[in-house]
Protein backbone atom coordinates (compact mmCIF):
# COMPACT_ATOMS: atom_id res chain seq x y z
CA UNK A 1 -50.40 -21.20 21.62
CA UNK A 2 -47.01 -22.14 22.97
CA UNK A 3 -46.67 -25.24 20.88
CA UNK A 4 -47.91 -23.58 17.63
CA UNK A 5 -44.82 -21.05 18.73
CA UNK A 6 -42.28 -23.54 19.27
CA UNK A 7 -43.37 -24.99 15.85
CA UNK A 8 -42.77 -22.45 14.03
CA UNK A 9 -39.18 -21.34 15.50
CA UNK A 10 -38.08 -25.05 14.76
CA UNK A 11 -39.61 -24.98 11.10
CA UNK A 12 -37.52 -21.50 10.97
CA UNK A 13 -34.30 -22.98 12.36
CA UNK A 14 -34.78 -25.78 10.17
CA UNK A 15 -35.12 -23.48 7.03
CA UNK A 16 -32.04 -21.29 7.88
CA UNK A 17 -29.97 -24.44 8.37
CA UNK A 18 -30.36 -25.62 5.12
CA UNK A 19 -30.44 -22.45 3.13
CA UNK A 20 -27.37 -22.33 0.62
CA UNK A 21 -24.56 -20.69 1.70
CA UNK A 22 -24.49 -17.47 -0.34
CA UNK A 23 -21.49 -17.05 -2.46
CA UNK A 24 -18.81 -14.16 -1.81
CA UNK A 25 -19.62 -12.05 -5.35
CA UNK A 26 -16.57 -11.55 -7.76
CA UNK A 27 -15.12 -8.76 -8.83
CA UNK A 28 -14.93 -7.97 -12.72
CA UNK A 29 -11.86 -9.12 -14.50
CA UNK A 30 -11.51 -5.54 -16.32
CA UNK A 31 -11.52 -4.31 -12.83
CA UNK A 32 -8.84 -6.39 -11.40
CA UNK A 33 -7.05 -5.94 -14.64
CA UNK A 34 -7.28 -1.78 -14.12
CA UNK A 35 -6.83 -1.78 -10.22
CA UNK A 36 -3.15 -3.94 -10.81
CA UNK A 37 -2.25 -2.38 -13.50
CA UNK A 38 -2.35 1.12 -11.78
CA UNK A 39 -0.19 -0.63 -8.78
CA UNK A 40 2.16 -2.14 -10.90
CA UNK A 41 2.83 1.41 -12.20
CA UNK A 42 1.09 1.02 -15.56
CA UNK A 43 -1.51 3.65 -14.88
CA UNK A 44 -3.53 5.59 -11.87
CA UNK A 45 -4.06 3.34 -8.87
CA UNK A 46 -7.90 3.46 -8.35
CA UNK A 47 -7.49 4.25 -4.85
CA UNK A 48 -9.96 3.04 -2.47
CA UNK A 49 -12.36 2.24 -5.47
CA UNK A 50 -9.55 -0.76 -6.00
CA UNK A 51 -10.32 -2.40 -2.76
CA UNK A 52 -12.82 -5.23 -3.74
CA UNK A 53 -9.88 -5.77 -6.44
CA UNK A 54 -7.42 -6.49 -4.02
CA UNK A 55 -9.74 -8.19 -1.78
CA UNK A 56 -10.66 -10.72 -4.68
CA UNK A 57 -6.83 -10.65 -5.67
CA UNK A 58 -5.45 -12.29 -2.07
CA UNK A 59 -8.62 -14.31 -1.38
CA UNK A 60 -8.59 -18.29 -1.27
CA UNK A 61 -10.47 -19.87 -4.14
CA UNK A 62 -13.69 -20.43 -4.48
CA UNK A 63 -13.84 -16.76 -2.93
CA UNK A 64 -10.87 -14.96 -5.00
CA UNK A 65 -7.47 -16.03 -7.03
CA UNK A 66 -5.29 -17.35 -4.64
CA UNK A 67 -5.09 -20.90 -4.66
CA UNK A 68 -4.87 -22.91 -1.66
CA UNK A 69 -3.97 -27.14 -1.16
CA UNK A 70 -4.70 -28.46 2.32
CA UNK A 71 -1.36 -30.04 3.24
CA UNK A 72 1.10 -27.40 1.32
CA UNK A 73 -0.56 -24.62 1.38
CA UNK A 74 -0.41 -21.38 -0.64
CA UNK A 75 0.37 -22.81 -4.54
CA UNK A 76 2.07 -19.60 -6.10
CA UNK A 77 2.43 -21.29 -9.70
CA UNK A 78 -1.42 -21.87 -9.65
CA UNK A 79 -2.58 -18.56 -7.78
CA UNK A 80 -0.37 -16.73 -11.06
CA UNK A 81 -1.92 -18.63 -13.75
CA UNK A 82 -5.69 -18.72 -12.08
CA UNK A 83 -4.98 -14.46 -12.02
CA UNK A 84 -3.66 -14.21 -15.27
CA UNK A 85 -6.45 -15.92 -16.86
CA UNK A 86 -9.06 -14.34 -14.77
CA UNK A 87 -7.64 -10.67 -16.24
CA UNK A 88 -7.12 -12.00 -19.69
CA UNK A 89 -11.18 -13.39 -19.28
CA UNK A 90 -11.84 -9.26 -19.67
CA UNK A 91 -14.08 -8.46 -22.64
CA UNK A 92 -14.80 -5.11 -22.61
CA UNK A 93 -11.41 -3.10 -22.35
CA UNK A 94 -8.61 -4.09 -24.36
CA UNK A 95 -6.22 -6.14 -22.54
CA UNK A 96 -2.39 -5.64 -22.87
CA UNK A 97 -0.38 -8.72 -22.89
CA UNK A 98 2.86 -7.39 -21.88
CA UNK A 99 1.12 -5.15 -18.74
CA UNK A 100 -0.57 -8.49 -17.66
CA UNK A 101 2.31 -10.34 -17.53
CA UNK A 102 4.41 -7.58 -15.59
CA UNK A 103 1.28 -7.51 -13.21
CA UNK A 104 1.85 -11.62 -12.73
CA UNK A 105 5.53 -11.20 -12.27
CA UNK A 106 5.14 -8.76 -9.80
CA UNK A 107 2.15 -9.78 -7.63
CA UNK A 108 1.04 -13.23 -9.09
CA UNK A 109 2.75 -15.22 -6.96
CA UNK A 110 1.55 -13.31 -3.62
CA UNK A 111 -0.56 -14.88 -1.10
């Protein structure tokens, strides 16, 4: 009984170990578009709806828009155009070219 026990916590262990890490979910680009828009001053902040927003917004890539190189650092030319072409990617809201670049002036270049 013991050694059928100690099987099966091993096979277990085993399994969890090479699981695939699960992926942090992203947020919607209309939603990151609306939640820094209404900071920037372009419209209602969403308030603590706008949270995942931000979250995604400062996160290191592969997990949000700020980009990240090993030796240097925080890259503030690619975390601005990685963000502004994640909000223009929005489909289902029109999209304002001026407000997104005011939103990238302001905040694109933000860790």
């Amino acid at each position: 009984m013991k050694l059928r026990t100690l099987f099966a916590t091993l096979a277990l262990g085993a399994a969890c170990l090479t699981a695939a890490p699960t992926q942090a979910q992203t947020v919607d680009p209309c939603t990151i578009y609306m939640c820094m828009a209404g900071i920037s001053g372009f419209g209602a902040s969403g308030g603590p709806a706008c949270a995942p927003a931000l979250v995604y917004w400062h996160a290191p890539t592969p997990a949000g828009l700020a980009v990240y190189h090993p030796p240097q650092g925080f890259n503030p030319p690619a975390s601005a155009a990685r963000r502004m072409a994640y909000m223009e990617s929005c489909t289902t809201i029109t999209v304002n070219p001026d407000v997104v670049s005011s939103i990238i002036a302001l905040h694109g270049s933000t860790p």
